[in-house]
C-alpha atoms as a PDB file:
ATOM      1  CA  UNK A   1       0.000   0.000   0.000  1.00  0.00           C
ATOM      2  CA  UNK A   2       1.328   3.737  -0.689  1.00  0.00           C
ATOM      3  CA  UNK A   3       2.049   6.105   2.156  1.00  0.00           C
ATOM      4  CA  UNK A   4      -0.819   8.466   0.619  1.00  0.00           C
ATOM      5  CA  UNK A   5      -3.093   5.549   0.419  1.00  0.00           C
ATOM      6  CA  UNK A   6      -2.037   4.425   4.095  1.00  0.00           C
ATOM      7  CA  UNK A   7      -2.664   8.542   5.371  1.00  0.00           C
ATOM      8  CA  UNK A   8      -5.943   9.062   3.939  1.00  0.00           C
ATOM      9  CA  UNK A   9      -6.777   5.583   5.847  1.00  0.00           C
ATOM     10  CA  UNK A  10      -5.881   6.401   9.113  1.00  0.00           C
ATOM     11  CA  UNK A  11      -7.691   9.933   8.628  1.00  0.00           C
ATOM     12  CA  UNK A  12     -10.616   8.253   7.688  1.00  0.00           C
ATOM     13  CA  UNK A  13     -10.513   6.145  10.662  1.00  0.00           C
ATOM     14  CA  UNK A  14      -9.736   8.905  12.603  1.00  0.00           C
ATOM     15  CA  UNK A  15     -13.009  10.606  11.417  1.00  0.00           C
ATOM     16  CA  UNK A  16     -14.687   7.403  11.774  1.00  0.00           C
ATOM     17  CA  UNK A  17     -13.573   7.013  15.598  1.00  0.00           C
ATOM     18  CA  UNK A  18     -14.363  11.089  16.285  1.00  0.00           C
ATOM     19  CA  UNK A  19     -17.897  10.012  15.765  1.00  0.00           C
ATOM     20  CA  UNK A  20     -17.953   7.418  17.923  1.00  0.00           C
ATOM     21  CA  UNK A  21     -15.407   7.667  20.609  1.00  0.00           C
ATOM     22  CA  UNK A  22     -17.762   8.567  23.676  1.00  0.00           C
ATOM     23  CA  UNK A  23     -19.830   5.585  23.325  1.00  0.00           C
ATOM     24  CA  UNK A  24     -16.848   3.408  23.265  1.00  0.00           C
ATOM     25  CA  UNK A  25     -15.592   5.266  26.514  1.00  0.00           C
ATOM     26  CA  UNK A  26     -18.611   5.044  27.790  1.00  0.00           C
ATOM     27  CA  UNK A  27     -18.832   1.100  27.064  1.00  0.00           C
ATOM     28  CA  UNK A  28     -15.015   1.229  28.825  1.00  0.00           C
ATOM     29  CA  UNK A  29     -16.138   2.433  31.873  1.00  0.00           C
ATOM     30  CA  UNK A  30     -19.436   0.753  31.578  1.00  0.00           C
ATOM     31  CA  UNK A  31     -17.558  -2.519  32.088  1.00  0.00           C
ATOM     32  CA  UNK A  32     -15.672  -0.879  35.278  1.00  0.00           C
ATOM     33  CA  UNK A  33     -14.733   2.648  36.743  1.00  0.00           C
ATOM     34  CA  UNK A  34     -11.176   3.417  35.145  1.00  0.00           C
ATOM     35  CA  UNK A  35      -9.134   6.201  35.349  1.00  0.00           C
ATOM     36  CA  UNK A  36      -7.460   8.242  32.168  1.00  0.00           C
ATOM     37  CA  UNK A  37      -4.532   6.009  31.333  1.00  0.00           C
ATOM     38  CA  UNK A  38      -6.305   3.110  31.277  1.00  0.00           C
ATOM     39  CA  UNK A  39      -9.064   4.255  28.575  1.00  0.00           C
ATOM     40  CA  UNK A  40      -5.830   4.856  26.069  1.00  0.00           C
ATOM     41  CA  UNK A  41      -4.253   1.454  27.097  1.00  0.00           C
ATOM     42  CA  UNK A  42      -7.824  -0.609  26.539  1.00  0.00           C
ATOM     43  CA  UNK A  43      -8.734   1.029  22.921  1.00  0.00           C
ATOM     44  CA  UNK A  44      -5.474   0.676  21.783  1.00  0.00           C
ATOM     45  CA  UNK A  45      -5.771  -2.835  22.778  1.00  0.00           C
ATOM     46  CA  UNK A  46      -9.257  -3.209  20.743  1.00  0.00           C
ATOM     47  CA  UNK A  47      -6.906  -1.469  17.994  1.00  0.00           C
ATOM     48  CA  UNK A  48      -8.029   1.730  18.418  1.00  0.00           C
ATOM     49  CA  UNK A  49      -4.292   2.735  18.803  1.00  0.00           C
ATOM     50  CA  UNK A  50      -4.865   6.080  16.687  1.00  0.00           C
ATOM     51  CA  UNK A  51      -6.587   7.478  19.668  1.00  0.00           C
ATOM     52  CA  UNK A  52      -4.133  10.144  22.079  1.00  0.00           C
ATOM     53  CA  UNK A  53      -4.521  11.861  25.703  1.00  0.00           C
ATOM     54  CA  UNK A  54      -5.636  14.558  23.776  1.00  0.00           C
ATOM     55  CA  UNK A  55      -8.725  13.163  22.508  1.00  0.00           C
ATOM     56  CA  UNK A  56      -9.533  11.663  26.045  1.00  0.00           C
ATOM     57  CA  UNK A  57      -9.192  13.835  28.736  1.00  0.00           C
ATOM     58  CA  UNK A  58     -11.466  17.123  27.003  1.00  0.00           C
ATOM     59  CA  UNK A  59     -13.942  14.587  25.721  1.00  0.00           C
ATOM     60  CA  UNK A  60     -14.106  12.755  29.363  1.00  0.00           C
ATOM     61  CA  UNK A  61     -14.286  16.507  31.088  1.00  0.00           C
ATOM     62  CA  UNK A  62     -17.859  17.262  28.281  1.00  0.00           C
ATOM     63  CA  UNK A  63     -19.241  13.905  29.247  1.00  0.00           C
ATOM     64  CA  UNK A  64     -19.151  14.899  32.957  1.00  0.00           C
ATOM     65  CA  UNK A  65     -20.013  18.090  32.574  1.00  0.00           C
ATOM     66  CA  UNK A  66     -22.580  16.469  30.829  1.00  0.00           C
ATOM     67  CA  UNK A  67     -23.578  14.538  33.823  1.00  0.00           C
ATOM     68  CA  UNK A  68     -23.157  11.148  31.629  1.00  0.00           C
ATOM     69  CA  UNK A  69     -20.110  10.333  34.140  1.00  0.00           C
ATOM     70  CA  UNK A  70     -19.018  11.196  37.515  1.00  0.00           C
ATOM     71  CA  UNK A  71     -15.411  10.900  39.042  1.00  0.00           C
ATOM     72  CA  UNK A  72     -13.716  10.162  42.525  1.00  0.00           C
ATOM     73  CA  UNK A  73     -10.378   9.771  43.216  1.00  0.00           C
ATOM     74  CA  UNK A  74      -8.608   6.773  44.825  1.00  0.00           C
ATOM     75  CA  UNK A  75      -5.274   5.910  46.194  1.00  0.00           C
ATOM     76  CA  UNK A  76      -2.727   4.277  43.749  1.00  0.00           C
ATOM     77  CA  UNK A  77      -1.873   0.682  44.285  1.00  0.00           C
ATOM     78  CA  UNK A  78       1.501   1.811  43.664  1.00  0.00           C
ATOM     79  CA  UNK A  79       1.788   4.836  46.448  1.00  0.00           C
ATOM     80  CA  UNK A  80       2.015   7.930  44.305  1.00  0.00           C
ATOM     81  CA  UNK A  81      -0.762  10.368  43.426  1.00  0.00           C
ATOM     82  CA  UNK A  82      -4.257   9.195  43.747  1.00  0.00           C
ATOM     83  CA  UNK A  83      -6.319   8.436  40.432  1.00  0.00           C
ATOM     84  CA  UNK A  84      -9.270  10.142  39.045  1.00  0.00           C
ATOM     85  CA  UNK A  85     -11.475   7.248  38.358  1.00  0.00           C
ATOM     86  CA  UNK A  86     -14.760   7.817  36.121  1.00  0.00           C
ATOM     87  CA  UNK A  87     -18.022   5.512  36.560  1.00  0.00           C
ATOM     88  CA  UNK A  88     -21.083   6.382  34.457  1.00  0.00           C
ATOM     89  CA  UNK A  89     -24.615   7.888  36.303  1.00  0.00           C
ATOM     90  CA  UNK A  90     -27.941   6.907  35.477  1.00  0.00           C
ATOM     91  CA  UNK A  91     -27.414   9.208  32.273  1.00  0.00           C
ATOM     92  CA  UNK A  92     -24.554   7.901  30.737  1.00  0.00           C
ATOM     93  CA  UNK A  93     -26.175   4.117  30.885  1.00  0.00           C
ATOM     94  CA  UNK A  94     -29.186   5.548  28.770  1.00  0.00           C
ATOM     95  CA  UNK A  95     -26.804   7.366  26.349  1.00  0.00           C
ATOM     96  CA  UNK A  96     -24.824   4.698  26.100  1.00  0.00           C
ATOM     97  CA  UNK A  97     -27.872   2.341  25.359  1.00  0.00           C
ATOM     98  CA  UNK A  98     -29.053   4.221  23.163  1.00  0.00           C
ATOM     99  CA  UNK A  99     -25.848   5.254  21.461  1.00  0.00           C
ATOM    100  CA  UNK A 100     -25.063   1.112  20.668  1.00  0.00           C
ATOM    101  CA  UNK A 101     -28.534   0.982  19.370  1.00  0.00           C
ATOM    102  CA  UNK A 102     -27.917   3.878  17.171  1.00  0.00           C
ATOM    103  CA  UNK A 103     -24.145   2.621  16.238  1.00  0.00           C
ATOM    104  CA  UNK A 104     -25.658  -0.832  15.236  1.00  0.00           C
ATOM    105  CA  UNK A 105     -28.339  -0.085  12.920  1.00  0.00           C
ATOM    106  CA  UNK A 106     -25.842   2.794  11.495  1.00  0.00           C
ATOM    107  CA  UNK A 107     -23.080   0.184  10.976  1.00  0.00           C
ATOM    108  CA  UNK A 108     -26.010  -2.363   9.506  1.00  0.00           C
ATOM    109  CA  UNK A 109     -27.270   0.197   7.098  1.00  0.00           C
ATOM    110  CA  UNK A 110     -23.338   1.229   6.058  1.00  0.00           C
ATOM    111  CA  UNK A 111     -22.422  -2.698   5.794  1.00  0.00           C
ATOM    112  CA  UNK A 112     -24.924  -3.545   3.271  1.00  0.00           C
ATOM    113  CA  UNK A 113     -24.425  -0.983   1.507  1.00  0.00           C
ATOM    114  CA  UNK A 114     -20.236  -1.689   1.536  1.00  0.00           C
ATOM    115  CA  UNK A 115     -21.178  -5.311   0.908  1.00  0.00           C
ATOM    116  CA  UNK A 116     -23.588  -5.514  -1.588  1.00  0.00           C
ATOM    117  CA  UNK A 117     -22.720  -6.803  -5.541  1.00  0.00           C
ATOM    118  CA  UNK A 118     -21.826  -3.387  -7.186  1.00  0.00           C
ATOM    119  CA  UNK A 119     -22.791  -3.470 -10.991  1.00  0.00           C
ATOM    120  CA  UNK A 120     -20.597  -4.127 -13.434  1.00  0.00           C
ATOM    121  CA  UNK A 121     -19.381  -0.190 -15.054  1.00  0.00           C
ATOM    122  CA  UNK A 122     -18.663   0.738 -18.300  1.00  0.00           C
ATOM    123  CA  UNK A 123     -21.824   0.440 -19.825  1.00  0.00           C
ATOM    124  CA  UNK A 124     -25.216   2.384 -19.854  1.00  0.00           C
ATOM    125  CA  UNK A 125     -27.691   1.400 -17.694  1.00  0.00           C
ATOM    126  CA  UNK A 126     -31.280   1.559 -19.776  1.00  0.00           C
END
């Protein structure tokens, strides 16, 4: 694959993701309360690696602001600074339902579309 091929790619992921990337926080934290390295760590391992700090922590501060999450803060297990930790509210469980509801008939509708048999081209269509 070419370099420009590989770029416009990742920026279309990167668009892709943009859209997306506060349900799949909130499905992180949905599965436990985590704190800011963490969320980079677990979407990198879901390959989701195009995804900085910078793109966490402001979207993370909206979404509570939001009231969709709340934070506390906890010791570290290894004796330093304690750790924000984020958990979702009451709110961020019904965006996040409805946001996978959303994001699977969205992907559906893209899929078959992607999928289906394209026509043969070079010829008129009657």
């Amino acid at each position: 694959m070419t370099k420009e091929l590989s770029a416009a790619g990742d920026q279309r992921r990167s668009q892709l993701l943009r859209g997306v990337l506060d349900l799949c926080l909130l499905s992180l934290i949905a599965e436990r309360p985590r704190y800011g390295f963490e969320f980079a760590e677990a979407l990198a391992a879901g390959g989701l690696e195009l995804v900085s700090d910078g793109s966490i922590y402001p979207l993370l501060a909206r979404m509570e602001r939001a009231g969709l999450i709340s934070s506390y803060r906890a010791p570290s297990p290894s004796g330093g600074a304690p750790r924000k930790y984020y958990r979702l509210t009451e709110a961020g469980h019904a965006e996040l339902s409805g946001g996978r509801a959303d994001w699977l008939a969205f992907a559906g509708q893209v899929g078959s579309i992607l999928t289906a048999t394209a026509e043969p081209t070079g010829g008129t269509t009657p």
